[in-house]
Protein backbone atom coordinates (compact mmCIF):
# COMPACT_ATOMS: atom_id res chain seq x y z
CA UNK A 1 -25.14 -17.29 25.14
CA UNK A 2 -27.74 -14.69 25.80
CA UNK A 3 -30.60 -15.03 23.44
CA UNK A 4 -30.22 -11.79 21.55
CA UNK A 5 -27.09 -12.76 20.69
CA UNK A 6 -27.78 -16.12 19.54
CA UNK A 7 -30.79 -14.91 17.76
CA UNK A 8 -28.62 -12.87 15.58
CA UNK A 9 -25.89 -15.21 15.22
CA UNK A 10 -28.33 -17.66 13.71
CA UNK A 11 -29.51 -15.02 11.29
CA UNK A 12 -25.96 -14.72 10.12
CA UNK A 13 -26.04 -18.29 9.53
CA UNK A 14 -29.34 -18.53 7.74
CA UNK A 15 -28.16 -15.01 5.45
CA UNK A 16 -31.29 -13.35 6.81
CA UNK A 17 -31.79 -10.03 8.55
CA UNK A 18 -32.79 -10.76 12.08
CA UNK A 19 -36.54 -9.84 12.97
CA UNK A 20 -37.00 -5.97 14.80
CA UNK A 21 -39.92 -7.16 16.94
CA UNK A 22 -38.31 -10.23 17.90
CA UNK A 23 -34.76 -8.44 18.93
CA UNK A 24 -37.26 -5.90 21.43
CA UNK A 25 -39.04 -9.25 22.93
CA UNK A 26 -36.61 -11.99 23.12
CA UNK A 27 -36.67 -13.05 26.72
CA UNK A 28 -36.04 -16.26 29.00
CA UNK A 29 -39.63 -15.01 30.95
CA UNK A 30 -41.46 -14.79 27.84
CA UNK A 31 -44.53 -16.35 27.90
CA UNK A 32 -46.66 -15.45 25.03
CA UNK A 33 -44.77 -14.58 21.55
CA UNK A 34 -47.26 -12.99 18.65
CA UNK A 35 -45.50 -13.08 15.77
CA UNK A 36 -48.37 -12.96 13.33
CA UNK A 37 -47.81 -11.28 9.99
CA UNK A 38 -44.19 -10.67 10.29
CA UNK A 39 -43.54 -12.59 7.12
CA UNK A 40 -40.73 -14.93 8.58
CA UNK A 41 -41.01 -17.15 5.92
CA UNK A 42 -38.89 -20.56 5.85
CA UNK A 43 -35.40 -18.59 5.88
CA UNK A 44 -36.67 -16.92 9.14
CA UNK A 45 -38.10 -20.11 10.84
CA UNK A 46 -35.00 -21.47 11.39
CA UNK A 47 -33.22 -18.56 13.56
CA UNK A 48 -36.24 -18.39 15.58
CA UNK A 49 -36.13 -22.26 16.45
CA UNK A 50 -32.69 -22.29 17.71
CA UNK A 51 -33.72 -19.63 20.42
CA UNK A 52 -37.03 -21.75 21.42
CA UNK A 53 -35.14 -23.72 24.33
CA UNK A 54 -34.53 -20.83 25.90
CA UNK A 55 -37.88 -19.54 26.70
CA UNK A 56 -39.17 -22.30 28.79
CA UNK A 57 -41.86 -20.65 30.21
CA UNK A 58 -43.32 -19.34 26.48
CA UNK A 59 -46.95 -21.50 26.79
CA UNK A 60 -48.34 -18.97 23.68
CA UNK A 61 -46.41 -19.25 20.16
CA UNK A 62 -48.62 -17.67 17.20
CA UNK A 63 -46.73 -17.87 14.00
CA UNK A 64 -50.00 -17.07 11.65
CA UNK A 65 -49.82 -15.71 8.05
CA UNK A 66 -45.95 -15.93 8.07
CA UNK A 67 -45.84 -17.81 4.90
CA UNK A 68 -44.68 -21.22 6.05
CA UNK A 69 -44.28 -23.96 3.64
CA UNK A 70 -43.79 -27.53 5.15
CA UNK A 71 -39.61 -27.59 5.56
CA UNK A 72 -40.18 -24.63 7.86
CA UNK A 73 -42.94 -26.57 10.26
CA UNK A 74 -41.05 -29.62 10.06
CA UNK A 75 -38.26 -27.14 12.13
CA UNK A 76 -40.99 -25.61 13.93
CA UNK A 77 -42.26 -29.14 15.24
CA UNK A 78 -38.40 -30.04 15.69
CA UNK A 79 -37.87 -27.56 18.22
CA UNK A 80 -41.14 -27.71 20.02
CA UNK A 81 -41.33 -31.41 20.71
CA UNK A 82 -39.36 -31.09 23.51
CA UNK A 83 -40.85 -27.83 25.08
CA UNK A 84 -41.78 -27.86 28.81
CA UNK A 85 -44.34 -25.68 28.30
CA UNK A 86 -46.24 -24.86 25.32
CA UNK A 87 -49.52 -25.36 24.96
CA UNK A 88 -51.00 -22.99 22.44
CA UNK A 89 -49.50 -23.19 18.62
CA UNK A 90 -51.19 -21.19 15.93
CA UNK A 91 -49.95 -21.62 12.61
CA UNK A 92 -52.94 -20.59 10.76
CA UNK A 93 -53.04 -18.89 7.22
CA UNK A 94 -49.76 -20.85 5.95
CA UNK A 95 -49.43 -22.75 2.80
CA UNK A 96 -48.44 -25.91 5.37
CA UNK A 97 -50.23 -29.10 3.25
CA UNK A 98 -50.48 -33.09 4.19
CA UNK A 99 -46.75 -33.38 4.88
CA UNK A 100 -47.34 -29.94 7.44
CA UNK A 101 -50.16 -31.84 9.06
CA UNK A 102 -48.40 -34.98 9.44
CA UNK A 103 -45.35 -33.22 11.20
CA UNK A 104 -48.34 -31.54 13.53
CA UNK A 105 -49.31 -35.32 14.12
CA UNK A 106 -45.72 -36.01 15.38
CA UNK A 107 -45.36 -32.86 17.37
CA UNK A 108 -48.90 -34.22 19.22
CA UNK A 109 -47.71 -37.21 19.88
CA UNK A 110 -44.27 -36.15 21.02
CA UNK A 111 -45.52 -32.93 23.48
CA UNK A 112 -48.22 -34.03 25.64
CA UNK A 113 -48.31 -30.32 26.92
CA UNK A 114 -50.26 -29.07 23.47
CA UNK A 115 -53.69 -28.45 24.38
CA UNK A 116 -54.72 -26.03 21.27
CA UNK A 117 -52.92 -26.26 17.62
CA UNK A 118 -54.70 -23.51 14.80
CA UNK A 119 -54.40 -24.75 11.34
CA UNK A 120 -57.45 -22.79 9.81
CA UNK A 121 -56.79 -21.52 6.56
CA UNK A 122 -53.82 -24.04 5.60
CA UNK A 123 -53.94 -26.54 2.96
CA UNK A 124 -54.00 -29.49 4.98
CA UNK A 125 -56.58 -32.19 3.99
CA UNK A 126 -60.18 -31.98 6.45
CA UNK A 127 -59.47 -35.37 6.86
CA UNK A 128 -56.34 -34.77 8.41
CA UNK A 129 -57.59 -32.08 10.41
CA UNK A 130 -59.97 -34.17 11.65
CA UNK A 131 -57.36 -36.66 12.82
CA UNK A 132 -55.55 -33.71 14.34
CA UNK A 133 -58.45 -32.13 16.13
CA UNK A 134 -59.33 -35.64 17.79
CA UNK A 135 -55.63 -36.54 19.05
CA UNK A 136 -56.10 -32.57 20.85
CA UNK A 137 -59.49 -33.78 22.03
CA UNK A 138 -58.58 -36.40 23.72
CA UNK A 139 -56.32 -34.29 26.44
CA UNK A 140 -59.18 -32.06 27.02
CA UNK A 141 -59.96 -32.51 31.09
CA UNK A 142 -63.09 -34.54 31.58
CA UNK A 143 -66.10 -31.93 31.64
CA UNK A 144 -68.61 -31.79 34.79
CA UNK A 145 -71.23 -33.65 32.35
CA UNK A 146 -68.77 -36.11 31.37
CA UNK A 147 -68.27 -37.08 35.30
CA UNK A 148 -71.24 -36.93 36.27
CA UNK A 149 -72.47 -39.58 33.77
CA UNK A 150 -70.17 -41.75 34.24
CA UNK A 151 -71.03 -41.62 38.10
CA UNK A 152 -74.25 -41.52 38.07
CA UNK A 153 -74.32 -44.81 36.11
CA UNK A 154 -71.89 -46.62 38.63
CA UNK A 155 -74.24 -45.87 41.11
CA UNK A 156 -77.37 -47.47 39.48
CA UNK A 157 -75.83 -50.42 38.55
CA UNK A 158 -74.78 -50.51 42.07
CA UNK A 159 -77.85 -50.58 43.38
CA UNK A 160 -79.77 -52.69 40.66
CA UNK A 161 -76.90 -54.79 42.03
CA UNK A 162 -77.88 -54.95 45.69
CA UNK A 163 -81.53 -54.62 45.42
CA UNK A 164 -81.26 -57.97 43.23
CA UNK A 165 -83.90 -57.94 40.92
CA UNK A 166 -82.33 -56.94 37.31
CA UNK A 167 -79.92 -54.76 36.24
CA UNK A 168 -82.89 -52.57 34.25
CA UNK A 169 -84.84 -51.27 37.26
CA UNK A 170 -84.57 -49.84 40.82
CA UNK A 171 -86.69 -48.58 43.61
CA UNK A 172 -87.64 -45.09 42.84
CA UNK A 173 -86.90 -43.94 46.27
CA UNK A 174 -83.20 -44.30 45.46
CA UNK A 175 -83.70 -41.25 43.34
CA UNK A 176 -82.81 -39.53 45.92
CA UNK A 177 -79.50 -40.69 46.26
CA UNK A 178 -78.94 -40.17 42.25
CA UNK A 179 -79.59 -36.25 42.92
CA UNK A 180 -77.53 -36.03 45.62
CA UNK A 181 -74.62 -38.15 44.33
CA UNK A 182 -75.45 -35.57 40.98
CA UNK A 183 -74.57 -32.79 43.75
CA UNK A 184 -71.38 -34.08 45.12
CA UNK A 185 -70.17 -34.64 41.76
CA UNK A 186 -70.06 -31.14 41.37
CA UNK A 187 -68.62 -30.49 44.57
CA UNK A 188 -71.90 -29.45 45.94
CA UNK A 189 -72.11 -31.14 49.09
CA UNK A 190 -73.59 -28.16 50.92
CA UNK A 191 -76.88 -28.03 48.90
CA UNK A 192 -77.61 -31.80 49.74
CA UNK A 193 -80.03 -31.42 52.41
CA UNK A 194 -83.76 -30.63 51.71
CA UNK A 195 -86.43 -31.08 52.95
CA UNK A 196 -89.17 -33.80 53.61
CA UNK A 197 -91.14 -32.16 50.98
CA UNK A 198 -88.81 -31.50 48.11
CA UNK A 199 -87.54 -35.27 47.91
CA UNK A 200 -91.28 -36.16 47.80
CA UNK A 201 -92.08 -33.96 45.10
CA UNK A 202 -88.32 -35.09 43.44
CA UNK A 203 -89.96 -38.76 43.94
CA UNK A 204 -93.39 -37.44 41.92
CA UNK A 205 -91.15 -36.38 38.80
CA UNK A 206 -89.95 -39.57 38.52
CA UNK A 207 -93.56 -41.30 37.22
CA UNK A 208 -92.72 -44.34 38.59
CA UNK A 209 -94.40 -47.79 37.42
CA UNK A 210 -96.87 -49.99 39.44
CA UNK A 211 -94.08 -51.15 41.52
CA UNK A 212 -92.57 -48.02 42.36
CA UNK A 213 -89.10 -48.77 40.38
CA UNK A 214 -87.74 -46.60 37.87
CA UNK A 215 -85.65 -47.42 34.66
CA UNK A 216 -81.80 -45.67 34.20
CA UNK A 217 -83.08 -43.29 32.13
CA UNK A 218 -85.12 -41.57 34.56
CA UNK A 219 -82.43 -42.21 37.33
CA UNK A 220 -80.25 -40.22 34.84
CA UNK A 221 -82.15 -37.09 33.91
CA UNK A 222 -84.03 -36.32 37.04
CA UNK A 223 -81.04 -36.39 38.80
CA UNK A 224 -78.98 -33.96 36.73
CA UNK A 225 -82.40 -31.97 34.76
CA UNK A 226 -84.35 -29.10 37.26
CA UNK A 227 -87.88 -29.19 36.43
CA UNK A 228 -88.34 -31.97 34.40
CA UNK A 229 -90.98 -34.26 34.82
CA UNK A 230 -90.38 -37.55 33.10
CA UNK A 231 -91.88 -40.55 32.07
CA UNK A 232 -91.77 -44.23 29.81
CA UNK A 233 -93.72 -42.05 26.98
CA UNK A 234 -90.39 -40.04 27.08
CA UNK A 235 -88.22 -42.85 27.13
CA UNK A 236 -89.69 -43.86 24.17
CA UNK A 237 -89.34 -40.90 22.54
CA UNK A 238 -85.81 -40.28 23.17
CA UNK A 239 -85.00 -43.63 21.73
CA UNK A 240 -87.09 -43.37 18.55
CA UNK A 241 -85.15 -39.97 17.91
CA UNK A 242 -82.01 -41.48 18.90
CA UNK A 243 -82.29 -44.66 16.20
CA UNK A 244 -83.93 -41.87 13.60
CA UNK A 245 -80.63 -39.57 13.71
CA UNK A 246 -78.11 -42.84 14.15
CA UNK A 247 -78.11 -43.03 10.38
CA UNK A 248 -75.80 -45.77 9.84
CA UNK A 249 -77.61 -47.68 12.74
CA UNK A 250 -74.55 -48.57 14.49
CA UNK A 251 -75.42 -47.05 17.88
CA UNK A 252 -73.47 -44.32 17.95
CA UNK A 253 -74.04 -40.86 16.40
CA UNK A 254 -70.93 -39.05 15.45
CA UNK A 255 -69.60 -35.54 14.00
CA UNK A 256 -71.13 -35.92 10.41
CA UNK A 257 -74.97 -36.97 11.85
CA UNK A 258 -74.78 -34.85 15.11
CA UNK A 259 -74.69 -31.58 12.58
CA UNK A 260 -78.32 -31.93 11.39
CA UNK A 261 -79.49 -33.24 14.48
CA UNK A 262 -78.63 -29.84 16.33
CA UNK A 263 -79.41 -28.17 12.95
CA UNK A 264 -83.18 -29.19 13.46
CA UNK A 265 -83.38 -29.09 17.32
CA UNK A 266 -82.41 -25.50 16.84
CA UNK A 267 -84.58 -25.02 13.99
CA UNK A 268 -81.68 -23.56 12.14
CA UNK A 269 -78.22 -24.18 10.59
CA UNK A 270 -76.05 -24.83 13.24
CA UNK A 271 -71.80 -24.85 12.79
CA UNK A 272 -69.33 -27.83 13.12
CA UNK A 273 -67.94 -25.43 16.11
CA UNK A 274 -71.14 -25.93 17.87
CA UNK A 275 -71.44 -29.76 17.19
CA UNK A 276 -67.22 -30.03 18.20
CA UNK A 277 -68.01 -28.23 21.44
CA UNK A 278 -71.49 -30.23 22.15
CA UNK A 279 -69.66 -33.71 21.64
CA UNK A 280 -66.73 -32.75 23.71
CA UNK A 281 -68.97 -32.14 26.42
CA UNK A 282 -71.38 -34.95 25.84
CA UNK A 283 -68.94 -37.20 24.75
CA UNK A 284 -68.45 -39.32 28.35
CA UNK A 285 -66.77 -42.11 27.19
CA UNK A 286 -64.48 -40.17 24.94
CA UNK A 287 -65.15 -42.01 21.92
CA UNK A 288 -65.71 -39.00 19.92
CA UNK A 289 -69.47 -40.44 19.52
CA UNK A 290 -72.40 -40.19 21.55
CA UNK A 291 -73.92 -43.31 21.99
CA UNK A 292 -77.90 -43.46 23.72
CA UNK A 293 -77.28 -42.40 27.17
CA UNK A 294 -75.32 -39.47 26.15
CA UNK A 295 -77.97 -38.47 24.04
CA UNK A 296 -80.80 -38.64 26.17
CA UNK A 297 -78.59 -36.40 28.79
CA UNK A 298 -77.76 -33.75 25.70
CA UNK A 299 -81.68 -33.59 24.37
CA UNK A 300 -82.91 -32.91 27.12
CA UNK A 301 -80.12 -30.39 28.44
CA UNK A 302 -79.71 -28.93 25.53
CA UNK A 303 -83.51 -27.96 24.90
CA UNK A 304 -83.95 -26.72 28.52
């Protein structure tokens, strides 16, 4: 049945007059559908479900300030759970409440394709949306930071491996093999070679002790941080900072503790949008904390 057509057939069903902007952009191409402010309501939700299937390549669906109550986004989650493509939903500026978030929760966990879900302005609990904004977090692609980390610290374990004297310290000359690893990570193989001069002055930065080894910490940040200069003094500091904003001292700093940090690096109020975004990024073990290493990457990143 072509769409139109069973569009308004389902409006005849549901005793409601069938929606003009919908009728002009029903299509089986349709990618993005902006139905914001059209007042749908719960008797117009359902009509607009049973065409769904048959836009398989709609990836956009923004339903905002259509007064939905909870029976019409338990449809809306019925029809999308199964969609082979959609991965922006904005239902924003609905009366939706717990039992609305908790269908959202299902709809997550049955469409792995969701990447972005909007439920500002709704009634559902912050709690909830908390719950809802970490299950979407989680299928966010790994960031360049996150990678890098992660490699980065492979590496040095490797080598406190091989050079056999600790896990804690390593030659400083292998520094140069952090920054260039940092490079390839990045997919920046062609900026690798340099010459005799620059890896002794990248050597220099790295203030190494008596016996010319260097601690993961200063592995870490000169090989991702231009220009910085480091040394145990600022080892210290970073973990004195770190164990002063971990306020419940369990290692980790998360969401509720990382908004006054950036608050008073910035010397400023900061927003929970800037503390989501800076522990997605930082976040390289996606534990939706940031435990010491992350930190001491994000300080000193973040106040370059």
């Amino acid at each position: 049945m072509h769409l139109v057509t069973a569009y308004k057939h389902a409006c005849a069903l549901a005793h409601t007059h069938p929606n003009s902007y919908l009728l002009r952009t029903l299509s089986p191409a349709l990618q993005e559908l902006d139905l914001s402010l059209n007042l749908l309501g719960p008797k117009g939700t359902g009509p607009l479900c049973a065409v769904v299937a048959g836009m398989p390549s709609l990836h956009t669906l923004c339903l905002r300030d259509n007064m939905l109550d909870n029976t019409a986004l338990d449809l809306i989650v019925a029809a999308l759970v199964a969609h082979p493509s959609l991965t922006k939903l904005d239902i924003s500026g609905n009366p939706v409440t717990y039992a609305g978030g908790m269908s959202v929760l299902k709809l997550l966990s049955a469409n792995q394709h969701l990447r972005t879900v909007n439920l500002e302005a709704t009634r559902i609990p912050a709690s909830l949306l908390t719950t809802i904004h970490k299950q979407l977090e989680r299928r966010l692609p790994e960031s360049t930071v996150q990678v890098r980390l992660r490699g980065l610290k492979e590496l040095f374990l490797d080598i406190a491996r091989r050079e056999g004297r600790g896990l804690e310290r390593i030659d400083v000359s292998n520094i140069i093999r952090g920054f260039q690893e940092n490079l390839r990570l990045q997919g920046r193989e062609e900026e690798m070679d340099k010459s005799d001069e620059f890896w002794l002055q990248l050597i220099a930065r790295c203030n190494a002790d008596a016996e010319q080894r260097i601690c993961w910490e200063t592995f870490l940040l000169i090989s991702i941080c231009e220009d910085v200069r480091y040394s145990q003094a600022d080892v210290v500091r970073l973990k004195c900072e770190f164990a002063f904003w971990d306020k419940d001292k369990n290692g980790q700093i998360d969401r509720t503790e990382l908004l006054p940090l950036m608050s008073a690096l910035k010397g400023g109020p900061a927003t929970q949008l800037e503390a989501d975004l800076l522990m997605s990024t930082y976040d390289a073990d996606a534990s939706n904390t940031i435990n010491g290493d992350e930190f001491c990457l994000m300080l000193y990143e973040w106040l370059q």
